[in-house]
PDB file of N, CA and C in Angstrom:
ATOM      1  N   UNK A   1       0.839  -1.186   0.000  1.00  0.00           N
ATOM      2  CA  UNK A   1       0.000   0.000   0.000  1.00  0.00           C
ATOM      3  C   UNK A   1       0.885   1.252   0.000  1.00  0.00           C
ATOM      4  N   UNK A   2       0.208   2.328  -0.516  1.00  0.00           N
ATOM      5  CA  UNK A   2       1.178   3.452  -0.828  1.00  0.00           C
ATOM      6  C   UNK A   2       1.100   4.223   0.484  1.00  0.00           C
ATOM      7  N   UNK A   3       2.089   5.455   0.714  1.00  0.00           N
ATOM      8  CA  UNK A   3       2.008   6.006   1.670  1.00  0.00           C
ATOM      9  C   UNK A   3       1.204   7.275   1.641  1.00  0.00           C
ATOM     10  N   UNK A   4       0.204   7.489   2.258  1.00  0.00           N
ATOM     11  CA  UNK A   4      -0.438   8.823   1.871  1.00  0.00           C
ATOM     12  C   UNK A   4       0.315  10.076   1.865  1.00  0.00           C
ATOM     13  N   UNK A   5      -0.029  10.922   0.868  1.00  0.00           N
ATOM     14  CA  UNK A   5       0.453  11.782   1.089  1.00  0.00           C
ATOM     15  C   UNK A   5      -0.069  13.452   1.818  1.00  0.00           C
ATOM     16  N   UNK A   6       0.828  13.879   2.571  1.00  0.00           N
ATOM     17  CA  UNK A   6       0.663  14.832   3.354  1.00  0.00           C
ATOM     18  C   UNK A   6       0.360  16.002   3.131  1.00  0.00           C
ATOM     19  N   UNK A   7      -0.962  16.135   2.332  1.00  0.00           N
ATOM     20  CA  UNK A   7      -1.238  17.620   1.739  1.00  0.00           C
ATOM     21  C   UNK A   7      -1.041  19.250   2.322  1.00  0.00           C
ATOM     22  N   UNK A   8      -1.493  18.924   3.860  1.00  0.00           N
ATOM     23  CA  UNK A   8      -0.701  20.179   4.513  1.00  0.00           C
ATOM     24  C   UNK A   8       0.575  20.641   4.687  1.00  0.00           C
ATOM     25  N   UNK A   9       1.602  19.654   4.209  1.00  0.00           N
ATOM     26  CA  UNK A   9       3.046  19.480   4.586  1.00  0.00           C
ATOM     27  C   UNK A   9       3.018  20.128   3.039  1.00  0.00           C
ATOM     28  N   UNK A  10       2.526  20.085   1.953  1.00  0.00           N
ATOM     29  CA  UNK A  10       3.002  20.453   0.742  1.00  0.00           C
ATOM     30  C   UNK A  10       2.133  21.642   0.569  1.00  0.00           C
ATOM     31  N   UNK A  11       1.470  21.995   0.688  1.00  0.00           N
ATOM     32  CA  UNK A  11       0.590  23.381   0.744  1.00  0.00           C
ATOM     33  C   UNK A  11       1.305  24.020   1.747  1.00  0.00           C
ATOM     34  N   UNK A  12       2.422  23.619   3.080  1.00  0.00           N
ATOM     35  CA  UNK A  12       3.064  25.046   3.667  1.00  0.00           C
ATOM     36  C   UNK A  12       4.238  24.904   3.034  1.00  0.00           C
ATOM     37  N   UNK A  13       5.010  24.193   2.293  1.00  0.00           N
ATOM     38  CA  UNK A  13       6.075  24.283   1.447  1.00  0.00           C
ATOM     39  C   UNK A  13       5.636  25.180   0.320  1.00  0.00           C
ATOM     40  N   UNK A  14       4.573  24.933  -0.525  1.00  0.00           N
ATOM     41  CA  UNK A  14       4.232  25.777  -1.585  1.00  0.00           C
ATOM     42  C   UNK A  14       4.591  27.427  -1.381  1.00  0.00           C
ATOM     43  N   UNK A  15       3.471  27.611  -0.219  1.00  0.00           N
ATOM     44  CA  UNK A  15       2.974  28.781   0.660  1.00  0.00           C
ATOM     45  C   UNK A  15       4.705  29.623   1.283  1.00  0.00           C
ATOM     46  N   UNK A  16       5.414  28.359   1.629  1.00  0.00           N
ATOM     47  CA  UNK A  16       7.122  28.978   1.967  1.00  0.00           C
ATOM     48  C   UNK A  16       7.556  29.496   0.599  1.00  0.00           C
ATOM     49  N   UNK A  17       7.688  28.579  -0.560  1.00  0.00           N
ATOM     50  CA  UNK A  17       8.575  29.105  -1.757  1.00  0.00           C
ATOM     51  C   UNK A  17       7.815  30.087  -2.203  1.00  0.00           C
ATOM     52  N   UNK A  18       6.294  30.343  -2.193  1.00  0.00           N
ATOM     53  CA  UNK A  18       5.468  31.576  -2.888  1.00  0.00           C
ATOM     54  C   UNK A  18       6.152  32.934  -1.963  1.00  0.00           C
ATOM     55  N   UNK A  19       6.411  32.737  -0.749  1.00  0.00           N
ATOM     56  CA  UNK A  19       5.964  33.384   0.073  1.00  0.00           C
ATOM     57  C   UNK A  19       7.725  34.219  -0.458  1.00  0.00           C
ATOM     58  N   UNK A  20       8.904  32.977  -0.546  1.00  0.00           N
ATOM     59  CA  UNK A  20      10.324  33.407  -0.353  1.00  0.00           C
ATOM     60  C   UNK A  20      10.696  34.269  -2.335  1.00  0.00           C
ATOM     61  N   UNK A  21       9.924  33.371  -2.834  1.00  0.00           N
ATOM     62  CA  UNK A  21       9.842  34.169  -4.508  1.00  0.00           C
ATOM     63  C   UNK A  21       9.529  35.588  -4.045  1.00  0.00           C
ATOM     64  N   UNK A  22       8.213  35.947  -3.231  1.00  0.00           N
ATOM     65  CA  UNK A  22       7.494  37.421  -3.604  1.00  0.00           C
ATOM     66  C   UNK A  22       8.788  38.147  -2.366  1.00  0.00           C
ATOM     67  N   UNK A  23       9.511  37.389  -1.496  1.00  0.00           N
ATOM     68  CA  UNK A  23      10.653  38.846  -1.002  1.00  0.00           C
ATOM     69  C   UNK A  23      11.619  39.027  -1.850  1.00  0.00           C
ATOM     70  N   UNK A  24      11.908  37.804  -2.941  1.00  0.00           N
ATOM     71  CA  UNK A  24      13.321  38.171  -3.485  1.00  0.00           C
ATOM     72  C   UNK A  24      12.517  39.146  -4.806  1.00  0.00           C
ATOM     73  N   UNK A  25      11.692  39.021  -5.242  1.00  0.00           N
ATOM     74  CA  UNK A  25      11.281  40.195  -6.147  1.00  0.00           C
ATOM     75  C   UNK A  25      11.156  41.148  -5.430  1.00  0.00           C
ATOM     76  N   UNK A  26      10.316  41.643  -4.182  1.00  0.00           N
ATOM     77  CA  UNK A  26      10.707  43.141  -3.961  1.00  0.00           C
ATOM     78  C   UNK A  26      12.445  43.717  -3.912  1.00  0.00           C
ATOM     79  N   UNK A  27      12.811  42.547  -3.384  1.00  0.00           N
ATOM     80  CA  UNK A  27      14.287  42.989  -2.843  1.00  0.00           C
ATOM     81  C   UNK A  27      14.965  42.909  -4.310  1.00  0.00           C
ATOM     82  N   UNK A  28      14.704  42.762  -5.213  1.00  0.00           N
ATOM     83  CA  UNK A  28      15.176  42.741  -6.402  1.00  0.00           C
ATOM     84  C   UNK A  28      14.824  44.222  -6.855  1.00  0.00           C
ATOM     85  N   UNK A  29      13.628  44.565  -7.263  1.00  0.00           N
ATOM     86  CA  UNK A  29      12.886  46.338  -7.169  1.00  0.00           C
ATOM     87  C   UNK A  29      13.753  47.074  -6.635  1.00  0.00           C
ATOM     88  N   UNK A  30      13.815  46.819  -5.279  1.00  0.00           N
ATOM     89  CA  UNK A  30      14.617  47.608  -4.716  1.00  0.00           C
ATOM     90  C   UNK A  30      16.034  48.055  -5.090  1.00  0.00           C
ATOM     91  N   UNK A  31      16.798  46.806  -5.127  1.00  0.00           N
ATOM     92  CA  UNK A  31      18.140  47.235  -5.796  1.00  0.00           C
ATOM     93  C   UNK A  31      18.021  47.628  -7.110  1.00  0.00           C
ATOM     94  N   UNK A  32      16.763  47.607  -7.718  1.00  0.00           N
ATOM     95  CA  UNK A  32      16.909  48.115  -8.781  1.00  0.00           C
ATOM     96  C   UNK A  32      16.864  49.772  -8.939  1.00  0.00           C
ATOM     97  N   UNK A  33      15.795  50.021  -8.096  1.00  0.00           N
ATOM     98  CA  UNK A  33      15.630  51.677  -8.016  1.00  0.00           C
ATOM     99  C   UNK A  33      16.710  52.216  -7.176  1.00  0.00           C
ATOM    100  N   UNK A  34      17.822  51.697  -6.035  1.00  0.00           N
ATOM    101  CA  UNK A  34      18.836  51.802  -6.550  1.00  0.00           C
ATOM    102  C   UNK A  34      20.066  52.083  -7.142  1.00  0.00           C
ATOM    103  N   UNK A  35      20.000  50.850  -8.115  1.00  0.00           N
ATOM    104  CA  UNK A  35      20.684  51.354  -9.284  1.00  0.00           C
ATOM    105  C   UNK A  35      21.003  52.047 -10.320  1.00  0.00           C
ATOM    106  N   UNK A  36      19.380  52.768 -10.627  1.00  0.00           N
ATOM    107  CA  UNK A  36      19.610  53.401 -11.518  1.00  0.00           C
ATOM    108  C   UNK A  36      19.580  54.587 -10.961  1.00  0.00           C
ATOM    109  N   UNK A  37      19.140  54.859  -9.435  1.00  0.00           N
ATOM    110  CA  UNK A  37      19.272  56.519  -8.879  1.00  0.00           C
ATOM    111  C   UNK A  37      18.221  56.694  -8.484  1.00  0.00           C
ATOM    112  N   UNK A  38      17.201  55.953  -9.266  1.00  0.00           N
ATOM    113  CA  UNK A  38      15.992  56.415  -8.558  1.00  0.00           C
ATOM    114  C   UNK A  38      15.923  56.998  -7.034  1.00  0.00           C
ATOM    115  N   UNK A  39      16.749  56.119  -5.954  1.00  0.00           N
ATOM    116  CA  UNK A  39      16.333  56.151  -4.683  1.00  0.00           C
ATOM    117  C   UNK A  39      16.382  57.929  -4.199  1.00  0.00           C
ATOM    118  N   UNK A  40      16.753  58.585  -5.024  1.00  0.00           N
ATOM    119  CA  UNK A  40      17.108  59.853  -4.818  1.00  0.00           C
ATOM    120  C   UNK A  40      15.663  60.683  -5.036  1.00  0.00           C
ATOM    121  N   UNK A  41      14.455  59.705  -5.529  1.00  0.00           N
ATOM    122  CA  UNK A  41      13.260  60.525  -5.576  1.00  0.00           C
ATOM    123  C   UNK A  41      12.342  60.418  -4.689  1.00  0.00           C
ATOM    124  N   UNK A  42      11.752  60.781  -4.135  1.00  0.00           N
ATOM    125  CA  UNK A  42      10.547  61.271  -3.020  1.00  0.00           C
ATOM    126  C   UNK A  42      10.167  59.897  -3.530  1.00  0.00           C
ATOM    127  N   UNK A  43       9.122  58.868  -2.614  1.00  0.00           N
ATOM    128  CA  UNK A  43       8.312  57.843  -2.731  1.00  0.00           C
ATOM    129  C   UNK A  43       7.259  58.056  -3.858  1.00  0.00           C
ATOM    130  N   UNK A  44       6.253  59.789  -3.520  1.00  0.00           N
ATOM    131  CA  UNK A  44       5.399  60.278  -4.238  1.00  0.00           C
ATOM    132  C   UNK A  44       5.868  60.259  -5.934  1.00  0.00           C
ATOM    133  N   UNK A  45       7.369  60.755  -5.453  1.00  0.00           N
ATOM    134  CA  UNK A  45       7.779  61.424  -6.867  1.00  0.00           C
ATOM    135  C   UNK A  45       7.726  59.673  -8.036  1.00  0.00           C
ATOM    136  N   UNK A  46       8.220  58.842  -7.176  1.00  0.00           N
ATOM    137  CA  UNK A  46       8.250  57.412  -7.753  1.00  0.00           C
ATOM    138  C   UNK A  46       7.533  56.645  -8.121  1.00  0.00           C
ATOM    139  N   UNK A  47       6.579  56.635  -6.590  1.00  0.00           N
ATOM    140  CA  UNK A  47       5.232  56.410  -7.331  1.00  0.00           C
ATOM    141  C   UNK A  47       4.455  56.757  -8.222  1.00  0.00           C
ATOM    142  N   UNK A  48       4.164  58.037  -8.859  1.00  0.00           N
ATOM    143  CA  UNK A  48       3.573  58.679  -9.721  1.00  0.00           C
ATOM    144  C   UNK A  48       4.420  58.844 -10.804  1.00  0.00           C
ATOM    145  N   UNK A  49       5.912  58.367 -11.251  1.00  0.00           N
ATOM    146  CA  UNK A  49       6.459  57.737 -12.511  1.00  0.00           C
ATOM    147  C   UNK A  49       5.999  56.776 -13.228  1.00  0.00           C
ATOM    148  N   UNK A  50       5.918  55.728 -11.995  1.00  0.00           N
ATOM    149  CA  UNK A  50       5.592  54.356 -11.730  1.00  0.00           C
ATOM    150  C   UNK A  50       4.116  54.302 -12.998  1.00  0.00           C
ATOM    151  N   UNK A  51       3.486  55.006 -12.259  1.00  0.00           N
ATOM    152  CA  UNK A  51       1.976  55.043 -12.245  1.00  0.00           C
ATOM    153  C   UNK A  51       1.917  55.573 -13.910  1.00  0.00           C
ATOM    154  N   UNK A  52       2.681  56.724 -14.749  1.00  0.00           N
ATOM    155  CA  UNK A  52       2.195  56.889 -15.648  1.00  0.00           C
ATOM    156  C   UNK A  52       2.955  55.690 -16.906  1.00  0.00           C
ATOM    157  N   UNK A  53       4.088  54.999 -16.352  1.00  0.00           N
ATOM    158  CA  UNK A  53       4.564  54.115 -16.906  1.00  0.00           C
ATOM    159  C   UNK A  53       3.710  53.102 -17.636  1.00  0.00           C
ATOM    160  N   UNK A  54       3.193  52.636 -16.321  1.00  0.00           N
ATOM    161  CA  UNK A  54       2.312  51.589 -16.352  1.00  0.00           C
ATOM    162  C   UNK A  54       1.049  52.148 -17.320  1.00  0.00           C
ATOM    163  N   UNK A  55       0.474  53.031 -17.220  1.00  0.00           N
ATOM    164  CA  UNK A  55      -0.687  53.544 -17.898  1.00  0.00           C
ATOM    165  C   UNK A  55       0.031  53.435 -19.278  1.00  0.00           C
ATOM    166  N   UNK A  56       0.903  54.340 -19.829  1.00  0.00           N
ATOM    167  CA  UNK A  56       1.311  54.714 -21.262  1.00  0.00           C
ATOM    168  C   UNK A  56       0.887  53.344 -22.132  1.00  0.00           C
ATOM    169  N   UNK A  57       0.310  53.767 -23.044  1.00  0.00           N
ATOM    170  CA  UNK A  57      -0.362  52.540 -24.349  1.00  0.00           C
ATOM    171  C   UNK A  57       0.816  53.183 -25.595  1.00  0.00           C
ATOM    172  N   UNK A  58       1.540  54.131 -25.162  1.00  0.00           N
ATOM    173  CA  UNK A  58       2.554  54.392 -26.621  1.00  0.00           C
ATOM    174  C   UNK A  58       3.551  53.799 -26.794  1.00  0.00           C
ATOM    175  N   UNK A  59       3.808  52.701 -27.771  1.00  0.00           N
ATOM    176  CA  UNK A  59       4.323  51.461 -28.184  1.00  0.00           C
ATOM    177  C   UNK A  59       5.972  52.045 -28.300  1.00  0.00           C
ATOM    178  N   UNK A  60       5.876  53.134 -28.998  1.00  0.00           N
ATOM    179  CA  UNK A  60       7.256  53.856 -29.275  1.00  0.00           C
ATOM    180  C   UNK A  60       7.720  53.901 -28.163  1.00  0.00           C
ATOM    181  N   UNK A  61       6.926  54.854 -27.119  1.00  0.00           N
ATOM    182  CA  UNK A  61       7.376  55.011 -25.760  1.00  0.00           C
ATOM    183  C   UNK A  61       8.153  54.012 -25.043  1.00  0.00           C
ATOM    184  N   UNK A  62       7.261  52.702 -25.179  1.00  0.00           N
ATOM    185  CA  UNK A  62       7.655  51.541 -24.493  1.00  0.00           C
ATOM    186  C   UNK A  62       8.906  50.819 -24.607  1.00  0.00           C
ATOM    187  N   UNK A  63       8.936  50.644 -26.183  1.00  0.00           N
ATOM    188  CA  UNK A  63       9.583  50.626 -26.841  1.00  0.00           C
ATOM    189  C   UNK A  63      11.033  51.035 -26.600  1.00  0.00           C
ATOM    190  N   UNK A  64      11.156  52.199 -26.316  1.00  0.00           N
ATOM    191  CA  UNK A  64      12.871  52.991 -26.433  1.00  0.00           C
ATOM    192  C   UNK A  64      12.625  52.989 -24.830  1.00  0.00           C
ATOM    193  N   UNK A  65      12.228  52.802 -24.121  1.00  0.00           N
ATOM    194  CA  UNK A  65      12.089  52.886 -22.622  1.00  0.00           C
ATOM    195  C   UNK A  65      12.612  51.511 -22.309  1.00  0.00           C
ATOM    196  N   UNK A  66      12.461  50.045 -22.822  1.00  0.00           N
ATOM    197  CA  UNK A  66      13.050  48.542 -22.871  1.00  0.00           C
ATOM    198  C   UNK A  66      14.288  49.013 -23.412  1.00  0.00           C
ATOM    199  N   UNK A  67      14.862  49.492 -24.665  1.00  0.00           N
ATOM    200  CA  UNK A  67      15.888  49.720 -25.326  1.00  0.00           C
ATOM    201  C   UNK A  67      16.940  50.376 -24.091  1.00  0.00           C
ATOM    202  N   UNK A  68      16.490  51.301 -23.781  1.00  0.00           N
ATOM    203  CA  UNK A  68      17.713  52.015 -22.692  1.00  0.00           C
ATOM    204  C   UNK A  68      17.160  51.419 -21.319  1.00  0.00           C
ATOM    205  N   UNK A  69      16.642  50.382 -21.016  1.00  0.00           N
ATOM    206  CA  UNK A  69      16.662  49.611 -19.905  1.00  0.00           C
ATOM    207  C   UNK A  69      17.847  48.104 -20.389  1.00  0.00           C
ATOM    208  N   UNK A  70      18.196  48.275 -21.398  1.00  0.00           N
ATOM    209  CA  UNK A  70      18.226  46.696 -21.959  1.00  0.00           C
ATOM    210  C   UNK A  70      20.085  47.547 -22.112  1.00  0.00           C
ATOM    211  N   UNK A  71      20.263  48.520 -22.615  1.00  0.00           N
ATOM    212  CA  UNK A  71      21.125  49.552 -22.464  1.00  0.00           C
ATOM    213  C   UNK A  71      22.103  49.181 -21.216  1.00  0.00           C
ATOM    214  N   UNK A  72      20.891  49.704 -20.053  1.00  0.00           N
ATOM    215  CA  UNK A  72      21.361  50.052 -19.024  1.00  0.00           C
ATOM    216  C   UNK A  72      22.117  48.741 -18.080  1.00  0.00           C
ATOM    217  N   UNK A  73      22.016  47.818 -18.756  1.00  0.00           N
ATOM    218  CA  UNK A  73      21.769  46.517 -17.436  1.00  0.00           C
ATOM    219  C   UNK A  73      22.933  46.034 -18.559  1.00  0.00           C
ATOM    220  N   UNK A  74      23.537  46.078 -20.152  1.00  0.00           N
ATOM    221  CA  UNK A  74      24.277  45.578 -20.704  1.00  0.00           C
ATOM    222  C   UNK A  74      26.111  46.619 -20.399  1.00  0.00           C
ATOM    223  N   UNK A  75      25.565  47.711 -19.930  1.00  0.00           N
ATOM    224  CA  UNK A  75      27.068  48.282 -19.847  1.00  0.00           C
ATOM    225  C   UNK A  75      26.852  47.824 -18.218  1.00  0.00           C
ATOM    226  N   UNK A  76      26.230  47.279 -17.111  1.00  0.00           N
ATOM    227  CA  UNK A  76      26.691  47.026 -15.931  1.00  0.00           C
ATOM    228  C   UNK A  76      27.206  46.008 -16.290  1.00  0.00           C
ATOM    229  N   UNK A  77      26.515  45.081 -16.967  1.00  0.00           N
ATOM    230  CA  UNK A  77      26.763  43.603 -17.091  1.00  0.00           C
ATOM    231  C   UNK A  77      28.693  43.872 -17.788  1.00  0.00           C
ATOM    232  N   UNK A  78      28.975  45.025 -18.577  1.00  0.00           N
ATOM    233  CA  UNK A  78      30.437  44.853 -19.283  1.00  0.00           C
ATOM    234  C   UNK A  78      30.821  45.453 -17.698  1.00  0.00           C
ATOM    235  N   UNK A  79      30.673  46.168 -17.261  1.00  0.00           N
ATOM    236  CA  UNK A  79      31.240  47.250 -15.728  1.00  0.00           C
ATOM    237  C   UNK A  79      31.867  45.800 -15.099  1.00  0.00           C
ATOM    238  N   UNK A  80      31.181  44.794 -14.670  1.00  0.00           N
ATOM    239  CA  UNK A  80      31.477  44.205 -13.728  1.00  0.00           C
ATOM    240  C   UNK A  80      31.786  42.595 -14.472  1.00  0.00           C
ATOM    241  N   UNK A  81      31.669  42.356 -16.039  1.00  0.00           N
ATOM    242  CA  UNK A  81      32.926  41.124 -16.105  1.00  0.00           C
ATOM    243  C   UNK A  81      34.269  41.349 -15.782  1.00  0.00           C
ATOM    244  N   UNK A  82      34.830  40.188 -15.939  1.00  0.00           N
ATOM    245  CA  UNK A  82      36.450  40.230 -15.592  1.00  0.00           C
ATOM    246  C   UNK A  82      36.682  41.031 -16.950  1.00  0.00           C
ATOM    247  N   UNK A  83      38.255  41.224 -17.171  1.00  0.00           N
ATOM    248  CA  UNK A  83      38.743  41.805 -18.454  1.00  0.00           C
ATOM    249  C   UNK A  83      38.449  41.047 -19.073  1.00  0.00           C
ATOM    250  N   UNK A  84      38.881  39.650 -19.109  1.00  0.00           N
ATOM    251  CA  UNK A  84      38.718  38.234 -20.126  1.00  0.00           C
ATOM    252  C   UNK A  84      37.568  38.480 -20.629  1.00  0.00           C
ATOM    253  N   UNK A  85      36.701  38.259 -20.384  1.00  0.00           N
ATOM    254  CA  UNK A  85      35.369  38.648 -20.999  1.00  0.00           C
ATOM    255  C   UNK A  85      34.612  39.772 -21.721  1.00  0.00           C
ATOM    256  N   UNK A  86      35.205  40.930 -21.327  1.00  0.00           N
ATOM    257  CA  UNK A  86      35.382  41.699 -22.304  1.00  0.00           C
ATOM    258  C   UNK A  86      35.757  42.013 -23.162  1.00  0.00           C
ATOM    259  N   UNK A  87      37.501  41.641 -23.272  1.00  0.00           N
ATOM    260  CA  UNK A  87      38.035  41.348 -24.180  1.00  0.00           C
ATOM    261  C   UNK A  87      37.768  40.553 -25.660  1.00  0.00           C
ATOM    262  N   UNK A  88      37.277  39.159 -24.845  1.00  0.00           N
ATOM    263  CA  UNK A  88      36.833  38.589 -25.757  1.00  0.00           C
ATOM    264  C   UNK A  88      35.726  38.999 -26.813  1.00  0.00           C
ATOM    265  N   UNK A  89      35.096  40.078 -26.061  1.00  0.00           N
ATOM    266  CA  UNK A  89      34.168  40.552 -27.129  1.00  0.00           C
ATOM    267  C   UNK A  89      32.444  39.744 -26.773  1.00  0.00           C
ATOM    268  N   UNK A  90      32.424  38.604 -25.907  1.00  0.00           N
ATOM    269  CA  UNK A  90      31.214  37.925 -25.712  1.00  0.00           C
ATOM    270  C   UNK A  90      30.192  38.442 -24.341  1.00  0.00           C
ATOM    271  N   UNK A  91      29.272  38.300 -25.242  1.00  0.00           N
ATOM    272  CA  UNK A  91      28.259  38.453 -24.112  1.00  0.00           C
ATOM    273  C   UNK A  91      27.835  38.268 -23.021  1.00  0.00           C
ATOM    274  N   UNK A  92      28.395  39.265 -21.574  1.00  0.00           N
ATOM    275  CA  UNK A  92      27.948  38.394 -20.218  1.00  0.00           C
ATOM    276  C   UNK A  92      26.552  38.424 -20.302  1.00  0.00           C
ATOM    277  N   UNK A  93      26.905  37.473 -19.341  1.00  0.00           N
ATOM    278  CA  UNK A  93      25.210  37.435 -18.685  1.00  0.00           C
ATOM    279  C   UNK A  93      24.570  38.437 -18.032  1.00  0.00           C
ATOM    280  N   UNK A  94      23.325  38.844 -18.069  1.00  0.00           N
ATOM    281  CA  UNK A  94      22.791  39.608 -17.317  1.00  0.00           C
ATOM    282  C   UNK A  94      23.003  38.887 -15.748  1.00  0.00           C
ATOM    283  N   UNK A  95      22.913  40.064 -14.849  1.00  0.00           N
ATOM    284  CA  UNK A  95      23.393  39.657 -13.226  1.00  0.00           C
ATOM    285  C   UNK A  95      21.335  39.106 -12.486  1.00  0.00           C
ATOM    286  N   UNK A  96      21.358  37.863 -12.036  1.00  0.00           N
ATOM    287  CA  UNK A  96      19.946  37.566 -11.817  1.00  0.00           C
ATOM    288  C   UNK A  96      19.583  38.044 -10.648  1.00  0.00           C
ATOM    289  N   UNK A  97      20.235  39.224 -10.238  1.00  0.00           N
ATOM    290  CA  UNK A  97      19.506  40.040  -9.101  1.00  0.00           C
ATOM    291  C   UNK A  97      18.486  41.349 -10.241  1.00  0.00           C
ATOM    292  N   UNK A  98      19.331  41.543 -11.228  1.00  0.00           N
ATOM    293  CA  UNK A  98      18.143  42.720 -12.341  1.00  0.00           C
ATOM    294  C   UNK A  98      18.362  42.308 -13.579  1.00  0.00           C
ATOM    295  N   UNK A  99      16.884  41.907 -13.502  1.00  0.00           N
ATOM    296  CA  UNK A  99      16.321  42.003 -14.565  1.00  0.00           C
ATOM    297  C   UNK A  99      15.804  43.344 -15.366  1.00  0.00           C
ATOM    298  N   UNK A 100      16.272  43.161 -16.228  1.00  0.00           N
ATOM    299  CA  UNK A 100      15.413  44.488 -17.377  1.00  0.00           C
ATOM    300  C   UNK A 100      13.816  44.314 -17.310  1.00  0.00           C
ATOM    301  N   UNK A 101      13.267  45.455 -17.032  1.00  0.00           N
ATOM    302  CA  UNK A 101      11.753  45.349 -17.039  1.00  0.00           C
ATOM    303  C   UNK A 101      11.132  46.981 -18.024  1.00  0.00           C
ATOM    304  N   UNK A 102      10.449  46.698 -18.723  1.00  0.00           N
ATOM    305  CA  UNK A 102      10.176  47.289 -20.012  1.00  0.00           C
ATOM    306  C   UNK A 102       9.671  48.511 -19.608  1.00  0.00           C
ATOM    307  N   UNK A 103       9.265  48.958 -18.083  1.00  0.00           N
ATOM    308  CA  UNK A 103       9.130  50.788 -17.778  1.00  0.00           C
ATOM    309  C   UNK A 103      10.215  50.876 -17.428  1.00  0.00           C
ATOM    310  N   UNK A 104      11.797  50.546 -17.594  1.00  0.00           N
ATOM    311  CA  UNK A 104      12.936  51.441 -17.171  1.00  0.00           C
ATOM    312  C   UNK A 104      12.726  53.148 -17.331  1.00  0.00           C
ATOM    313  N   UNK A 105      13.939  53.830 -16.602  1.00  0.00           N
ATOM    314  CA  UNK A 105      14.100  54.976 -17.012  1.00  0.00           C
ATOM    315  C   UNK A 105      14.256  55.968 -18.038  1.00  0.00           C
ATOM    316  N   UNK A 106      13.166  57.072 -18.553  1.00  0.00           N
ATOM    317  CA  UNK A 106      13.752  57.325 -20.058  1.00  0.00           C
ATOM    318  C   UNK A 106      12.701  58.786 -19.935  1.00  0.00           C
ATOM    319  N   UNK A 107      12.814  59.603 -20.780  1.00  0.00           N
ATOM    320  CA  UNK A 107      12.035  60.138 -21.263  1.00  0.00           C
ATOM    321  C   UNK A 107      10.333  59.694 -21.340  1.00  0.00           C
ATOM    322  N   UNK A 108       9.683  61.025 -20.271  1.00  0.00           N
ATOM    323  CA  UNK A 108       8.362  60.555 -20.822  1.00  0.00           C
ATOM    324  C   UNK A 108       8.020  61.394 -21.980  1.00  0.00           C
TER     325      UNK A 108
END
């Protein structure tokens, strides 16, 4: 006979990794605003960037706003390989604490 299995034991494991995913994304946000300087703006002032980011439906906008986010995260990514890797000319990896996310900083 099989051994039953322990559905509460796997619903508070779930509930742990949901729970440990949603701090490493804020704490990810965070170093992201950050990095790029943001932290230097009022909460208000951030929030209400935030806010028209998210609203904008202008594709262009979006558009060159990913481009100099995608920018921004490829000269850290050269900042912080070894020489070897630069040298070589190949592509580091993006660093998996930031991710590029398509309202980066730019011109509204």
């Amino acid at each position: 006979m099989r051994k039953p299995r322990d559905f509460d034991a796997e619903l508070k494991a779930l509930g742990d990794k949901a729970r440990d995913l949603k701090n490493r994304k804020v704490q990810q946000l965070g170093e992201l605003v950050i990095a790029t300087g943001a932290d230097t703006l009022t909460a208000h002032e951030l929030a209400g960037a935030l806010i028209v980011l998210a609203e904008t439906k202008d594709t262009r906008k979006t558009e060159a706003w990913a481009r100099r986010g995608a920018a921004f995260f490829q000269s850290r990514a050269r900042r912080h390989a070894p020489a070897s890797e630069r040298d070589a000319g190949g592509a580091p990896a993006q660093p998996d604490s930031a991710q590029p996310v398509s309202g980066g900083t730019g011109s509204a």
